[in-house]
Protein backbone atom coordinates (compact mmCIF):
# COMPACT_ATOMS: atom_id res chain seq x y z
CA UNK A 1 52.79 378.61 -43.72
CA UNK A 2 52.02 380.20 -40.27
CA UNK A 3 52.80 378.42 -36.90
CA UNK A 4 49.17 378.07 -36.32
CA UNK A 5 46.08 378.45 -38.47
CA UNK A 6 43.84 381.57 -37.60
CA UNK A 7 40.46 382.65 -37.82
CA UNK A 8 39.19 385.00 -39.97
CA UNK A 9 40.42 388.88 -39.05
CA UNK A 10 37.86 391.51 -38.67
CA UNK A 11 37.63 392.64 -41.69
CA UNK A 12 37.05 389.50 -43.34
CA UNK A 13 34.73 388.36 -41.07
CA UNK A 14 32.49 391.70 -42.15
CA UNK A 15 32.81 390.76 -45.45
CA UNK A 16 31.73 387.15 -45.23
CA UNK A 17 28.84 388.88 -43.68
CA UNK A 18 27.76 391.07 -46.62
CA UNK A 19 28.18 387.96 -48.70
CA UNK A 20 24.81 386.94 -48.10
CA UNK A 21 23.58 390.61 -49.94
CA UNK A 22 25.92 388.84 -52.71
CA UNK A 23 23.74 385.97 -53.04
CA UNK A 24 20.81 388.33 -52.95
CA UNK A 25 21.78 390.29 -56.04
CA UNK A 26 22.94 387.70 -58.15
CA UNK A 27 19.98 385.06 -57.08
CA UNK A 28 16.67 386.62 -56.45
CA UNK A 29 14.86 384.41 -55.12
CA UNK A 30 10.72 384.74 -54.44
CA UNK A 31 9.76 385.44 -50.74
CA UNK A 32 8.15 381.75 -50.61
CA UNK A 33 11.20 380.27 -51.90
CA UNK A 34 13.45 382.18 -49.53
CA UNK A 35 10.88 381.31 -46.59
CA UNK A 36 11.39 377.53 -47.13
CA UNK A 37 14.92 377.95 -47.53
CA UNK A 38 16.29 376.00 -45.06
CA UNK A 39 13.65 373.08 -45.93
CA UNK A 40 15.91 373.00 -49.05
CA UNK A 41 19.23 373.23 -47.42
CA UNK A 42 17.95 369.72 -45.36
CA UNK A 43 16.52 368.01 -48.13
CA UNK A 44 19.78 368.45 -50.15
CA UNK A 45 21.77 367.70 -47.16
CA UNK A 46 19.87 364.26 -46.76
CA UNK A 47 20.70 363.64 -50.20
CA UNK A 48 24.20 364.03 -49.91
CA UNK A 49 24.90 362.15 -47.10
CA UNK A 50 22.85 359.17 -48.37
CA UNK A 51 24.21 358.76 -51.41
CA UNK A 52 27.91 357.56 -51.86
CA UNK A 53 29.92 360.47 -51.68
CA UNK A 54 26.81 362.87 -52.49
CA UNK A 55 28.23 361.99 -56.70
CA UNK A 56 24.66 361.14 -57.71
CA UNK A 57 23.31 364.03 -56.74
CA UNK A 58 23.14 367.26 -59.23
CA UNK A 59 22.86 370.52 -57.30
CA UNK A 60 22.06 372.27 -60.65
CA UNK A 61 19.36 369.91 -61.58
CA UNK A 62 16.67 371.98 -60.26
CA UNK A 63 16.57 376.03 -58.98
CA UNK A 64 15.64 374.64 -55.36
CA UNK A 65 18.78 372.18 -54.87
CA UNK A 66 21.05 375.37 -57.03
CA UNK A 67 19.31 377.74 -54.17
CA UNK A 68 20.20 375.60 -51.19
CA UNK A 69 23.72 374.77 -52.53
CA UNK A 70 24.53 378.28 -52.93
CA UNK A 71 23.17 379.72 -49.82
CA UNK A 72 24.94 377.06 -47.11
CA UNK A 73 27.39 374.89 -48.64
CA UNK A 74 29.34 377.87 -51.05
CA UNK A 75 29.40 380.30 -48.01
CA UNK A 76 30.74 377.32 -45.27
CA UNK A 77 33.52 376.51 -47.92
CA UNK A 78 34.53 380.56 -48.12
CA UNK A 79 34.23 380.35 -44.34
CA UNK A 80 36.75 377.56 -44.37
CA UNK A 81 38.80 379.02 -47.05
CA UNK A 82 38.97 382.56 -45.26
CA UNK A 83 40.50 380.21 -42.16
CA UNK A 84 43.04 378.96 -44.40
CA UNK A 85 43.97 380.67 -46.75
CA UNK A 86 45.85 384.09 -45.20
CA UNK A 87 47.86 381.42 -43.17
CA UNK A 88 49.40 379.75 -46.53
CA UNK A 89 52.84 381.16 -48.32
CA UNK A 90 51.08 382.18 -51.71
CA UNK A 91 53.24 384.22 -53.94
CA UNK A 92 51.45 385.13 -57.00
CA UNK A 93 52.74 388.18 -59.04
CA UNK A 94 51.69 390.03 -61.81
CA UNK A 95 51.24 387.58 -65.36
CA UNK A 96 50.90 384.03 -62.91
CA UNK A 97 48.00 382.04 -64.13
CA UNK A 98 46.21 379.70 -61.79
CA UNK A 99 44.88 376.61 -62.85
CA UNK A 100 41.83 375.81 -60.88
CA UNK A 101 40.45 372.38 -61.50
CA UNK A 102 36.88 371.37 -60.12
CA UNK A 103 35.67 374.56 -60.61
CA UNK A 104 32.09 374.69 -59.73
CA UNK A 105 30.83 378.36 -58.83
CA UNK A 106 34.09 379.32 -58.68
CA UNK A 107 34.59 378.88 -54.60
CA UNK A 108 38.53 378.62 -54.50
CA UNK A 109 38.91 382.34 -56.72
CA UNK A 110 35.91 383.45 -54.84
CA UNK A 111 37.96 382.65 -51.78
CA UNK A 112 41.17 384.41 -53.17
CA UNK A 113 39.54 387.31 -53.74
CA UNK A 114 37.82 387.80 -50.21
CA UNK A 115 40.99 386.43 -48.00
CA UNK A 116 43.62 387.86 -49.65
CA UNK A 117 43.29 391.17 -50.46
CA UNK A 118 46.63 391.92 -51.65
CA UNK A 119 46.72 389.54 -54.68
CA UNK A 120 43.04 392.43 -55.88
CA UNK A 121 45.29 394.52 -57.94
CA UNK A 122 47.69 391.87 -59.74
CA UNK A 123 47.40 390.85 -63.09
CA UNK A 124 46.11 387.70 -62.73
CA UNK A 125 44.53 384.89 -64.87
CA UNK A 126 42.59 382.52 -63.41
CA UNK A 127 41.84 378.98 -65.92
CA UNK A 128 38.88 378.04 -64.28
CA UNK A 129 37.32 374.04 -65.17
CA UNK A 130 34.64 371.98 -64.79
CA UNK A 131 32.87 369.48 -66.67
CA UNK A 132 29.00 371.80 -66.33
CA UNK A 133 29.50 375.39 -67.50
CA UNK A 134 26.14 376.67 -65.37
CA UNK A 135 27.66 376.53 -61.97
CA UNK A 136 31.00 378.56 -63.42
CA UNK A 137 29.03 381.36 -64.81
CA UNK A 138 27.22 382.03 -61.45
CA UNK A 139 30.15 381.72 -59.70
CA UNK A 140 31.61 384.17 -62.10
CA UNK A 141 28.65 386.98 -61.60
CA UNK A 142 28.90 386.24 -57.66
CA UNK A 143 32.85 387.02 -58.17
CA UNK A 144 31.83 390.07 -60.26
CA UNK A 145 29.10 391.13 -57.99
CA UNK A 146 31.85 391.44 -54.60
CA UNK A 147 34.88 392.88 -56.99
CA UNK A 148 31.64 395.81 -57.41
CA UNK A 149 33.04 396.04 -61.36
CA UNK A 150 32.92 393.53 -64.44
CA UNK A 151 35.77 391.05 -64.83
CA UNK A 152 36.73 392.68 -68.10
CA UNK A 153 37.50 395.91 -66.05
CA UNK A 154 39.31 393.78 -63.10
CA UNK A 155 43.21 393.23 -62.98
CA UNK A 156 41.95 389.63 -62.69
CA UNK A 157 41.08 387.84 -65.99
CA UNK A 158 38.82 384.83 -65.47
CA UNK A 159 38.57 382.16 -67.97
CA UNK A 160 35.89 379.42 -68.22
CA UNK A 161 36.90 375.76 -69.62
CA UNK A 162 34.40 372.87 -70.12
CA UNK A 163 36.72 370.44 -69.26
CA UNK A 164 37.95 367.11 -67.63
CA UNK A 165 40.87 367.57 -65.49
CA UNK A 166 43.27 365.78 -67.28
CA UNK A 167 42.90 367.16 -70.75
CA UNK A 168 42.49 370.76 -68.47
CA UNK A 169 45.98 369.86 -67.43
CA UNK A 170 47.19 368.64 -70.50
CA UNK A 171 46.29 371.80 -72.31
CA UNK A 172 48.61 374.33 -70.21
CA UNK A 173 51.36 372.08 -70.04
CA UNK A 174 54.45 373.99 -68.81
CA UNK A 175 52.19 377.22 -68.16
CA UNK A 176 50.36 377.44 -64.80
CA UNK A 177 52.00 379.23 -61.64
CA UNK A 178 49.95 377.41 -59.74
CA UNK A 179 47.12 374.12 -60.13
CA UNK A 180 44.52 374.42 -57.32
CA UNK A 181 41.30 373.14 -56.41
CA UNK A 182 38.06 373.17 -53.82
CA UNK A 183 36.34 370.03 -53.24
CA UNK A 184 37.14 368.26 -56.31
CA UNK A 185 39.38 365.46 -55.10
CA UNK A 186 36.57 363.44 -52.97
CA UNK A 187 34.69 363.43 -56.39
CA UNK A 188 36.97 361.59 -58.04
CA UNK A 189 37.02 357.80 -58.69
CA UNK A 190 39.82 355.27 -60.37
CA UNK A 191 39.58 353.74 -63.48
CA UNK A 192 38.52 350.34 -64.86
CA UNK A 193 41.26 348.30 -63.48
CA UNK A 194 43.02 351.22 -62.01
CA UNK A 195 43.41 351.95 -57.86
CA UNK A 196 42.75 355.23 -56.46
CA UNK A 197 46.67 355.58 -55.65
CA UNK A 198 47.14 354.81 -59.59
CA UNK A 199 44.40 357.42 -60.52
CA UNK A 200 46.25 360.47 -57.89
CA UNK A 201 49.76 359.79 -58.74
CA UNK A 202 48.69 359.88 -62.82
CA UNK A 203 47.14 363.58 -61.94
CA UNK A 204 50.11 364.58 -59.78
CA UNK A 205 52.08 363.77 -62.96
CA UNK A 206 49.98 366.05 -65.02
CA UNK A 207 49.62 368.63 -62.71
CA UNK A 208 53.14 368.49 -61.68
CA UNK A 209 53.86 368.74 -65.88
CA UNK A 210 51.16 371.61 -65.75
CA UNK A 211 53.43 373.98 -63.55
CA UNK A 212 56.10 376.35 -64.50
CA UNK A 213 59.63 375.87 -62.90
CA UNK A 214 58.46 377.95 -59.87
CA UNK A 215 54.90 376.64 -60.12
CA UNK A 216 52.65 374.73 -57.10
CA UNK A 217 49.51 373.46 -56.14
CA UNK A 218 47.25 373.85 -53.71
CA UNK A 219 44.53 371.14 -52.96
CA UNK A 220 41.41 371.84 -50.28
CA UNK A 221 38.95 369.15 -49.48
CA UNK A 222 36.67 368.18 -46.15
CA UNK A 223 38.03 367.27 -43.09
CA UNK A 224 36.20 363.74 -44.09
CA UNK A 225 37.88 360.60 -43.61
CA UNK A 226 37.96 360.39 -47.27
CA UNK A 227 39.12 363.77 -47.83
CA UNK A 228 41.83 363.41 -46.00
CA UNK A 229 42.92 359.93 -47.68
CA UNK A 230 42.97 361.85 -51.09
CA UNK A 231 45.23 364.44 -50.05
CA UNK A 232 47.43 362.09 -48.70
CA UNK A 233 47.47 360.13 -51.55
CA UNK A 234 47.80 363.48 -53.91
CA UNK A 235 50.80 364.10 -51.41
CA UNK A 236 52.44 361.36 -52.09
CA UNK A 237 52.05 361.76 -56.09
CA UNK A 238 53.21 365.18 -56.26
CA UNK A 239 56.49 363.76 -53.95
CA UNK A 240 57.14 360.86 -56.86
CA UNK A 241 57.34 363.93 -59.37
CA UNK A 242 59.51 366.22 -57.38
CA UNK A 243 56.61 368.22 -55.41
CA UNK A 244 57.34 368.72 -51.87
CA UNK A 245 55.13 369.64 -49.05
CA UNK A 246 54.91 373.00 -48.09
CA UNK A 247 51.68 372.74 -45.73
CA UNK A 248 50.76 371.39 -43.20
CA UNK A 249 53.34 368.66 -43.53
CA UNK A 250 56.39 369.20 -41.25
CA UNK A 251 58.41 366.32 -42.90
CA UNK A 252 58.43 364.96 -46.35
CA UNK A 253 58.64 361.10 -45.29
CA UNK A 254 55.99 358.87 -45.54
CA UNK A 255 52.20 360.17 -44.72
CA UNK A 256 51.94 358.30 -41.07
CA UNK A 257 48.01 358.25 -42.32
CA UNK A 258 48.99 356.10 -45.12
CA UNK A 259 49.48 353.41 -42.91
CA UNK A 260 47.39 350.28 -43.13
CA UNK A 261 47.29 350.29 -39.62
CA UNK A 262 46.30 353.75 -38.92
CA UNK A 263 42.95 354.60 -37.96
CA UNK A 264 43.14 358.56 -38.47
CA UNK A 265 43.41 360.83 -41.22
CA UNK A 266 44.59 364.26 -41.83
CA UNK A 267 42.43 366.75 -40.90
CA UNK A 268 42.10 370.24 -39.19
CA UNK A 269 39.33 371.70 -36.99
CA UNK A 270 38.09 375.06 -35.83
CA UNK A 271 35.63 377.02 -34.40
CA UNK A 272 32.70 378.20 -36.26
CA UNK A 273 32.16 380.90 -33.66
CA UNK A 274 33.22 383.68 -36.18
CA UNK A 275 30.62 382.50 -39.10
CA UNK A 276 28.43 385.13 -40.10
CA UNK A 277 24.85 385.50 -38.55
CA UNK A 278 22.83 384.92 -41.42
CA UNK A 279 25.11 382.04 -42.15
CA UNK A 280 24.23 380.26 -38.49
CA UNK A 281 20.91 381.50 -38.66
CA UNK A 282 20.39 379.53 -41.79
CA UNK A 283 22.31 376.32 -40.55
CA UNK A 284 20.27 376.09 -37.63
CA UNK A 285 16.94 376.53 -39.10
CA UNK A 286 17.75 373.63 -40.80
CA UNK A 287 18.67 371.77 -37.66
CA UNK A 288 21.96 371.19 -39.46
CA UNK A 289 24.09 372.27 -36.10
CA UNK A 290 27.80 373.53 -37.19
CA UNK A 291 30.04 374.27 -34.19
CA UNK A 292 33.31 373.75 -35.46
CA UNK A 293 34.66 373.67 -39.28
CA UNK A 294 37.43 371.08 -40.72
CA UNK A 295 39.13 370.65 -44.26
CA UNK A 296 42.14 368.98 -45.42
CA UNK A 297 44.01 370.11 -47.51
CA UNK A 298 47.92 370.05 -49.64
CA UNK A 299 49.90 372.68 -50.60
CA UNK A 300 53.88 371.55 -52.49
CA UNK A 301 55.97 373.36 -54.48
CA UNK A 302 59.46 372.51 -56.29
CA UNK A 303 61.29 374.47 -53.04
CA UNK A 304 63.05 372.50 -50.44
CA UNK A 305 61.53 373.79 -46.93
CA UNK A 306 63.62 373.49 -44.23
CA UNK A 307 61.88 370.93 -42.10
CA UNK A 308 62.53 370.41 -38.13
CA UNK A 309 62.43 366.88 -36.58
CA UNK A 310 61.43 368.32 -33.55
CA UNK A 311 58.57 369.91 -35.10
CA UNK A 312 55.14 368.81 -35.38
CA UNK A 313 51.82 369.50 -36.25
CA UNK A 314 48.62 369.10 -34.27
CA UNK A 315 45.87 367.27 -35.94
CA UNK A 316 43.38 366.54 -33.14
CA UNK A 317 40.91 368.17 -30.46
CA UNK A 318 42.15 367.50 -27.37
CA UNK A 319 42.20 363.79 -26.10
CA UNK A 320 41.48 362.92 -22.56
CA UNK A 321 43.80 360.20 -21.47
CA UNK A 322 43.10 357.68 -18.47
CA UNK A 323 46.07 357.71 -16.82
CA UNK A 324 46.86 361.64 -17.35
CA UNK A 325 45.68 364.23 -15.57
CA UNK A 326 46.21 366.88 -18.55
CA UNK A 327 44.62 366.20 -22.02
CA UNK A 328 46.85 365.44 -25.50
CA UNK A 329 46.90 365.57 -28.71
CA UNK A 330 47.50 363.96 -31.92
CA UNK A 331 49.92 365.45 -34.40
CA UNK A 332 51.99 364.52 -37.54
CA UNK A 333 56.08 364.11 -37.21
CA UNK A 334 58.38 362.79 -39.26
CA UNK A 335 59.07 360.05 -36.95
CA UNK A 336 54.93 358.54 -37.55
CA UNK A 337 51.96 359.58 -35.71
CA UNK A 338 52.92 361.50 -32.20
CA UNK A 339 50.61 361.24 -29.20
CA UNK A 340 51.99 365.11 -27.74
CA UNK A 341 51.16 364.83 -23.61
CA UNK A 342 50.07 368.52 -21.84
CA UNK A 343 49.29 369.93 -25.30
CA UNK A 344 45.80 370.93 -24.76
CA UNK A 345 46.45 374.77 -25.03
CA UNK A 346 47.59 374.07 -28.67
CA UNK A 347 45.06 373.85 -31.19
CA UNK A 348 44.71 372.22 -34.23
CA UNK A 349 46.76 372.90 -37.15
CA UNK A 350 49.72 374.37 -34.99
CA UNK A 351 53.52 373.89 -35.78
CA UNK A 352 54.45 372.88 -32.29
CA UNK A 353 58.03 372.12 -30.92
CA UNK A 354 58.37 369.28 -28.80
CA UNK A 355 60.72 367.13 -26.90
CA UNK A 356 60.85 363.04 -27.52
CA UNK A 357 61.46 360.80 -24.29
CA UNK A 358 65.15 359.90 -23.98
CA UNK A 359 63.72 356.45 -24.48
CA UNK A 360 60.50 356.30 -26.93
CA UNK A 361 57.30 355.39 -25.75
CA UNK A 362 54.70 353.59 -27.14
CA UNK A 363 50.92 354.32 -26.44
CA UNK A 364 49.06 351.16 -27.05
CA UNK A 365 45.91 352.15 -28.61
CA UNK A 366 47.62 354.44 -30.91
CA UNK A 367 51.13 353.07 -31.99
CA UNK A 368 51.61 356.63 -31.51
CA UNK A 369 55.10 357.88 -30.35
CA UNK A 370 54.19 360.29 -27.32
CA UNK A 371 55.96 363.39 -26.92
CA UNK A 372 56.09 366.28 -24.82
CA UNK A 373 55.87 370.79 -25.80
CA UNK A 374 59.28 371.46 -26.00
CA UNK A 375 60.29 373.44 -22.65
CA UNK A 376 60.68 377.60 -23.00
């Protein structure tokens, strides 16, 4: 992975901008339902947030909650996956299959295929699941409609499985190069008599078992609270089963977010300054004001990185202190949760060096170890 995540290039960014012609070819929608648009996009909004974890709510119930779905929440997620997803060591060559779990309208290939350009001409399979075939054959004709061709003439081959992620996994034991997912994670719930860090480390197993010698996964979810606890618990499965953290983990101790006493939860932020027009246009229309972006998210692989003690990575916006003049930061080390003093020109999701006080120091409202940028 990169030093420090970056927003989408140029080229990209013009892209994510045509998407919304995309969504125009593939969904034609009647004037007055494109008028009241962003009526939709609040109503579904509302209905999400009120409801635990937005799980009783059916975006393809009905063509207005599909519409809204498709027009705001699809094209944030590619404008979060376009953020991350040129930053992360991917290696995919020609006959690698991807297993990608959750799949919904495909948003994690869609992403693939609009960040990173170079993986357009491989021979690729892509195993897509879900439980509901409808939103996987949109997302296939929205993939079809940017690749300008047919699947069946594309290097890519895209397969569509109606099924539960752990039979998914079970079926390509030994087989995948690498088991990914968008959004799929916070969805889940533990058994009868199971906990939630019984029902992650049973899928890191499988998907762990899924992978070929070289394989990995990759694992995106909302910078929620929530999303972040299930990556860290998905981290900490896939480490049981001999998965270590590539990204964004600098270490491969214990998760510092893990801790009972721990308040935060991994996350990264950015600017939503680059979104397209049509895109912000929408969002504010439907008073739904989106300034900055944040996801979680896990990628591990069988490889040992070579990790730095003295390296860290910054989770937070910058924190104003009271008895500093300068603002700091939060970040992840392998020594726990770091408080990182003067770090304000460093944003968040950057591999920063630092320097730890002769003699450690405490901050109180944290339990935070603070530390200081290393010196040039």
């Amino acid at each position: 992975m990169k030093n420090c995540l970056s927003l989408p290039a140029l080229p990209l960014r013009e892209q994510l901008a045509a998407y919304e012609g995309v969504l125009r070819t593939v969904l034609s929608l009647k004037q007055a339902h494109r008028k009241e648009l962003h009526y939709a996009v609040a109503d579904l909004s509302r209905s999400l947030t009120t409801e635990r974890g937005g799980m009783k709510v059916n975006y393809w119930s009905t063509p207005r909650n599909t519409s809204a779905y498709l027009h705001f929440y699809l094209p944030w997620n590619l404008y979060r996956l376009a953020w991350l997803l040129p930053n992360l060591d991917l290696n995919l060559e020609d006959g690698d299959t991807v297993l990608d779990l959750g799949s919904g309208p495909l948003t994690l290939v869609q992403g693939m295929w609009l960040a990173r350009p170079e993986l357009r001409t491989k021979k690729l399979t892509f195993i897509c699941s879900d439980i509901a075939p409808k939103p996987m054959e949109t997302g296939r004709k929205l993939l079809e409609t940017m690749m300008g061709m047919p699947v069946s003439q594309s290097p890519w081959k895209i397969v569509l499985e109606r099924t539960a992620l752990e039979k998914t996994l079970r079926n390509h034991y030994g087989r995948v190069r690498l088991v990914s997912g968008a959004n799929v994670l916070n969805e889940l719930r533990s058994g009868r008599g199971q906990t939630l860090e019984e029902r992650m480390d049973e899928l890191a197993l499988a998907m762990t078992n899924a992978c070929t010698d070289n394989g990995e996964v990759l694992f995106v979810e909302p910078g929620t609270r929530l999303g972040g606890k299930m990556v860290s618990l998905l981290r900490m499965g896939l480490m049981e089963h001999g998965m270590l953290p590539q990204a964004p983990c600098p270490h491969d101790m214990f998760c510092p977010m893990l801790d009972q006493q721990s308040s935060g939860w991994c996350h990264f932020n950015a600017s939503a300054e680059n979104a397209p027009a049509w895109l912000m246009d929408l969002t504010n229309r439907a008073r739904m004001e989106r300034r900055n972006i944040s996801l979680s998210f896990m990628h591990a692989a069988r490889t040992q990185p070579q990790y730095d003690t003295d390296m860290v990575r910054v989770l937070s916006d910058p924190i104003r202190l009271p008895e500093a003049t300068e603002s700091a930061r939060y970040a992840c080390s392998s020594r726990g949760l770091a408080l990182v003093h003067k770090a304000f020109h460093f944003q968040s999701g950057c591999a920063l060096q630092i320097q730890w006080p002769d003699k450690p120091v405490i901050d109180a409202k944290s339990r935070a170890q603070v530390a200081y940028p290393a010196k040039r």
